[in-house]
N, C-alpha and C. Protein backbone atom coordinates (compact mmCIF):
# COMPACT_ATOMS: atom_id res chain seq x y z
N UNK A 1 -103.35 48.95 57.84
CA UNK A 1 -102.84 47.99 56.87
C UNK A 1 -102.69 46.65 57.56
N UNK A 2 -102.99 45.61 57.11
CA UNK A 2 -103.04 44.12 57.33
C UNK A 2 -101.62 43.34 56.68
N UNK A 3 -101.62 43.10 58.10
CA UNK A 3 -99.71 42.17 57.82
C UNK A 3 -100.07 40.87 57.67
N UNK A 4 -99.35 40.21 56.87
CA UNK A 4 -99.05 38.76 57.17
C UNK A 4 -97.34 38.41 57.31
N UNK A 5 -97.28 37.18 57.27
CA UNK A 5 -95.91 36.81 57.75
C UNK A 5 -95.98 35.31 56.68
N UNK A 6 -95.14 35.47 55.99
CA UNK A 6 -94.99 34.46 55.06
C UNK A 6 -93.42 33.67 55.29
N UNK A 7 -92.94 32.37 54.99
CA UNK A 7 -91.94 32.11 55.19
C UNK A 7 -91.45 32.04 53.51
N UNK A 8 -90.31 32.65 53.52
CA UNK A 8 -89.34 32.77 52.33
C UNK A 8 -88.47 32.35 52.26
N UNK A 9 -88.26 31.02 51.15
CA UNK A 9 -86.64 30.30 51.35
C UNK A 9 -86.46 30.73 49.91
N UNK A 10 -84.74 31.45 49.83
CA UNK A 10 -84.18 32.29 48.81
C UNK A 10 -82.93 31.67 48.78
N UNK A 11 -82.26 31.51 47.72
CA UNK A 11 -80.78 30.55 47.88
C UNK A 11 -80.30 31.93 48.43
N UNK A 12 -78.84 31.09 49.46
CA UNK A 12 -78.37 31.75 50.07
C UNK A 12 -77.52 33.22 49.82
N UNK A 13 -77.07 32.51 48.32
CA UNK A 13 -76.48 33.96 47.42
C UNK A 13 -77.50 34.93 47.21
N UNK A 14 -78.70 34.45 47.16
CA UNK A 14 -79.76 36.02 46.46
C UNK A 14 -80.06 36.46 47.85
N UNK A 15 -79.96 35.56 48.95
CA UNK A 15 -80.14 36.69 50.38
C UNK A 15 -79.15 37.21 50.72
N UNK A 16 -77.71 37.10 50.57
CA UNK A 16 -76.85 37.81 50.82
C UNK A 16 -77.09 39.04 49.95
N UNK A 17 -77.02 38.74 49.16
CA UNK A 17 -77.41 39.78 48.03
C UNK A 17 -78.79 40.79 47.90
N UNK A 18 -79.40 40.38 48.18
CA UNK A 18 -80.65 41.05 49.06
C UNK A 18 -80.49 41.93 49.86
N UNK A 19 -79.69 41.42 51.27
CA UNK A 19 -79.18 41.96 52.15
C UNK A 19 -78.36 43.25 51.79
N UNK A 20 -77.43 43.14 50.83
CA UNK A 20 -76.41 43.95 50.36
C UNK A 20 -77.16 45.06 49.47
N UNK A 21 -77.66 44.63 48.97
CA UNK A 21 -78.53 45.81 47.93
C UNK A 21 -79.51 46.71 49.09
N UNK A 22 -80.51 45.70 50.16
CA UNK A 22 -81.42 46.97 51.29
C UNK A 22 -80.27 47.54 52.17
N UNK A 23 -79.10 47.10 52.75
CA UNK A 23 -78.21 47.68 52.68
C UNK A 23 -77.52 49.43 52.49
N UNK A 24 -77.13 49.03 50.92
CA UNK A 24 -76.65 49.79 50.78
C UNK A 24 -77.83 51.22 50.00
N UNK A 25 -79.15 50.75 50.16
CA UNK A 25 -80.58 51.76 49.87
C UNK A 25 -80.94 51.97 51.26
N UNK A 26 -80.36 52.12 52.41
CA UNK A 26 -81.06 52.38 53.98
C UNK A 26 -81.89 52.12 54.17
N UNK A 27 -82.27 50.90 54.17
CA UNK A 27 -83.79 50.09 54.11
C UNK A 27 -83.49 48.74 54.74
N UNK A 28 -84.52 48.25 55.14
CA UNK A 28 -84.47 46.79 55.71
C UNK A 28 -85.07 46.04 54.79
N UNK A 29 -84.37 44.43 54.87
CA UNK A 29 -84.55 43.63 54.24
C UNK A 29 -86.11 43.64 53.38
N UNK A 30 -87.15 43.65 54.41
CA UNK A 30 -88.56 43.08 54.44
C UNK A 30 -88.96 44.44 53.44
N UNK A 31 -88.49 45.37 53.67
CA UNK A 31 -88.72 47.25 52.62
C UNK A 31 -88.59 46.65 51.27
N UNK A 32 -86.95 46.10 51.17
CA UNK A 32 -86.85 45.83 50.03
C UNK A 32 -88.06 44.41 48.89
N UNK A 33 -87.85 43.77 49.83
CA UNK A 33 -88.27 42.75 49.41
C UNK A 33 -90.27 42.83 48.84
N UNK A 34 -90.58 43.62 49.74
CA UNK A 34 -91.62 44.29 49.57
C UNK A 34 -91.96 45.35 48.05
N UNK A 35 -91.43 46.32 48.27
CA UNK A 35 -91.19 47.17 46.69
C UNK A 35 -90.78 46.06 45.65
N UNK A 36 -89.36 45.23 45.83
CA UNK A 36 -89.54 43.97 44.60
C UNK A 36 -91.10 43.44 44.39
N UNK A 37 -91.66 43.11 45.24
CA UNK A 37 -92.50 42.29 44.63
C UNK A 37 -94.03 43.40 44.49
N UNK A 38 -93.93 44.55 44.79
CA UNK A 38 -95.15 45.47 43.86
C UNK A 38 -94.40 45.68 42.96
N UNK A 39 -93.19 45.74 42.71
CA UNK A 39 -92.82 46.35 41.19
C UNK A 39 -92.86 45.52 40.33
N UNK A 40 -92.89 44.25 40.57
CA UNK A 40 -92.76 42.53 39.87
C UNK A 40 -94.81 42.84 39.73
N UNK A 41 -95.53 42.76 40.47
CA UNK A 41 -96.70 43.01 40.32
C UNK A 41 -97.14 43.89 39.42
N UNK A 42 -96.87 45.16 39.39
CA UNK A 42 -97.40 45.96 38.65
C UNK A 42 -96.78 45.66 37.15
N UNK A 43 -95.77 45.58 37.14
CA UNK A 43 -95.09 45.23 35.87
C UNK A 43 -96.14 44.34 34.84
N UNK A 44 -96.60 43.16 35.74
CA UNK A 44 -97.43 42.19 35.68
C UNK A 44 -98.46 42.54 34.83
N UNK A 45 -99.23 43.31 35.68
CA UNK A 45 -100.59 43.67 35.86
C UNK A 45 -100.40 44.94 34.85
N UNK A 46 -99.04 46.21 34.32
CA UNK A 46 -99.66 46.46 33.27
C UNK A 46 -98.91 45.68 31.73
N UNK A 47 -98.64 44.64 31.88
CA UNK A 47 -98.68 44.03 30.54
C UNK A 47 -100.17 43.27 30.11
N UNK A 48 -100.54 42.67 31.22
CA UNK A 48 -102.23 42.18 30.97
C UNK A 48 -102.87 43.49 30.62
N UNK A 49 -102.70 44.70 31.23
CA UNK A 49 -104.03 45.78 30.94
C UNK A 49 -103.58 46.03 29.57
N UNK A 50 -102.71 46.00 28.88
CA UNK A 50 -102.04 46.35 27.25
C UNK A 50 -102.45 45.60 26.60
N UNK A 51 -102.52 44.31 27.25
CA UNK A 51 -103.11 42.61 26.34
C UNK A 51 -104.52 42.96 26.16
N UNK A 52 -105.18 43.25 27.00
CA UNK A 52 -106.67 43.25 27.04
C UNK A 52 -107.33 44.13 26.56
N UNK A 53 -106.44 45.47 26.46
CA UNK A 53 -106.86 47.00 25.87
C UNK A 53 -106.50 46.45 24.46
N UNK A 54 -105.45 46.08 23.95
CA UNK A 54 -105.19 45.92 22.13
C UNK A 54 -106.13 45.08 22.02
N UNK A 55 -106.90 43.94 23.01
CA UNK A 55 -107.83 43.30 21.70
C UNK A 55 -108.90 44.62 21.66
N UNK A 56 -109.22 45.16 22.40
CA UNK A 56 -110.36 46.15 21.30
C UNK A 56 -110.02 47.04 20.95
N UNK A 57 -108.57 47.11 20.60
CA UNK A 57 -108.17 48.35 19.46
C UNK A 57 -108.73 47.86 18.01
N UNK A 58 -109.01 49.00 17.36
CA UNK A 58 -109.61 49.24 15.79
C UNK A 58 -108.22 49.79 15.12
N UNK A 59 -107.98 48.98 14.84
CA UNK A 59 -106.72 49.28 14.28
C UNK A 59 -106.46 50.05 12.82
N UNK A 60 -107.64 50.02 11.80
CA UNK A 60 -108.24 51.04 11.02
C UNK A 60 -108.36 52.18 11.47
N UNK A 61 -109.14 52.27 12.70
CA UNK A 61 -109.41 54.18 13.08
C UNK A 61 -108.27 54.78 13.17
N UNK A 62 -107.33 53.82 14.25
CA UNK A 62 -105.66 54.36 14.58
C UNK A 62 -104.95 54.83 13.58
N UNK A 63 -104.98 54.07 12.35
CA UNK A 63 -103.95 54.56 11.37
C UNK A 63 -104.58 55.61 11.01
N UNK A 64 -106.25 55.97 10.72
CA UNK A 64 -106.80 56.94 10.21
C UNK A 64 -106.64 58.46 10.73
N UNK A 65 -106.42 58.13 12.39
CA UNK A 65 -106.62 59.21 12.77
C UNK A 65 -105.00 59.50 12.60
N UNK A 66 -104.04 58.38 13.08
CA UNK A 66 -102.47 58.76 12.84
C UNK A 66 -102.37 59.78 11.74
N UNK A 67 -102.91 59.25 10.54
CA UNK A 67 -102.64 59.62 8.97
C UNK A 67 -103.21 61.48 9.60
N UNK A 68 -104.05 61.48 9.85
CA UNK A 68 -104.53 63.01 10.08
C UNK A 68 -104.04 63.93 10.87
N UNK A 69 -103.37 63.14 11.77
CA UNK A 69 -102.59 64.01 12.77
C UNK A 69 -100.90 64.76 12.40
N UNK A 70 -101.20 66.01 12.90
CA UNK A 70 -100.25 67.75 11.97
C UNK A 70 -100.21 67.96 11.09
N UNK A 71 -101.73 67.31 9.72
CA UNK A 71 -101.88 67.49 8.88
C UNK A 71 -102.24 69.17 8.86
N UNK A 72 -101.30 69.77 8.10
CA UNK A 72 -101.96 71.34 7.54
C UNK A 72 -100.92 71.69 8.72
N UNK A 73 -99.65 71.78 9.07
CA UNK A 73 -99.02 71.85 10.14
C UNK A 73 -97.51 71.59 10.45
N UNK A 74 -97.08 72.90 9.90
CA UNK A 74 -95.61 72.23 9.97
C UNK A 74 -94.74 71.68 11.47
N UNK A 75 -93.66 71.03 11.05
CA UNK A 75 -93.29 70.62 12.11
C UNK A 75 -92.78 72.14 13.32
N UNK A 76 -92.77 71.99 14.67
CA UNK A 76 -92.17 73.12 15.14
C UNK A 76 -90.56 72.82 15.88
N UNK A 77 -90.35 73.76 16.47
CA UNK A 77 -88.63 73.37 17.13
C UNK A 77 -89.21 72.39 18.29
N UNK A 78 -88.24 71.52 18.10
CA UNK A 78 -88.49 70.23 19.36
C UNK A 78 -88.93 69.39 18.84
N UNK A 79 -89.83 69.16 17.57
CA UNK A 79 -89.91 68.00 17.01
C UNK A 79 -88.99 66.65 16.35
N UNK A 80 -87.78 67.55 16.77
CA UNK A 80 -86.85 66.50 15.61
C UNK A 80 -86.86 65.37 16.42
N UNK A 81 -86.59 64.25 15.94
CA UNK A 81 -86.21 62.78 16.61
C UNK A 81 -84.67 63.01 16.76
C-alpha cells in the first residue's frame, strides 16, 4: 500500500475532539481520520451510483412488475410491517 503524508489544519476543537473520539475507539488519530474519510467517500460514491442507476430506470416496468409481485399468494407469518 502507498502512503502519502498530507498536511491537515482542523480547528482546534474538532482535533481535540478527534483525538477524544480515536481515543476512546483504541485507535490512533491517523486510523480514525482515515475510516472518516472512506466512509465520507463511499457515502459519496454510493449516492452518485443511485443518481446514475435511476436515470435508466423504466419506471413503467417497475410498477408492472411491483403490481405482479405475491400475486396468487397470500401473505405469510413475518410479513406484517
Amino acid at each position: 500500500m502507498r502512503r502519502s503524508n498530507v498536511a491537515l489544519r482542523l480547528q482546534t476543537s474538532l482535533l481535540e475532539e478527534a483525538k477524544r473520539v480515536a481515543a476512546s475507539e483504541g485507535v490512533a488519530l491517523n486510523q480514525l481520520i482515515n475510516v472518516a474519510v472512506a466512509e465520507k467517500v463511499s457515502a459519496l460514491r454510493t449516492e452518485e451510483y443511485f443518481r446514475e442507476r435511476s436515470g435508466r430506470a423504466n419506471i413503467g416496468k417497475a410498477k408492472r412488475t411491483l403490481k405482479k409481485a405475491g400475486r396468487g399468494k397470500p401473505p405469510t407469518a413475518g410479513d406484517e410491517i
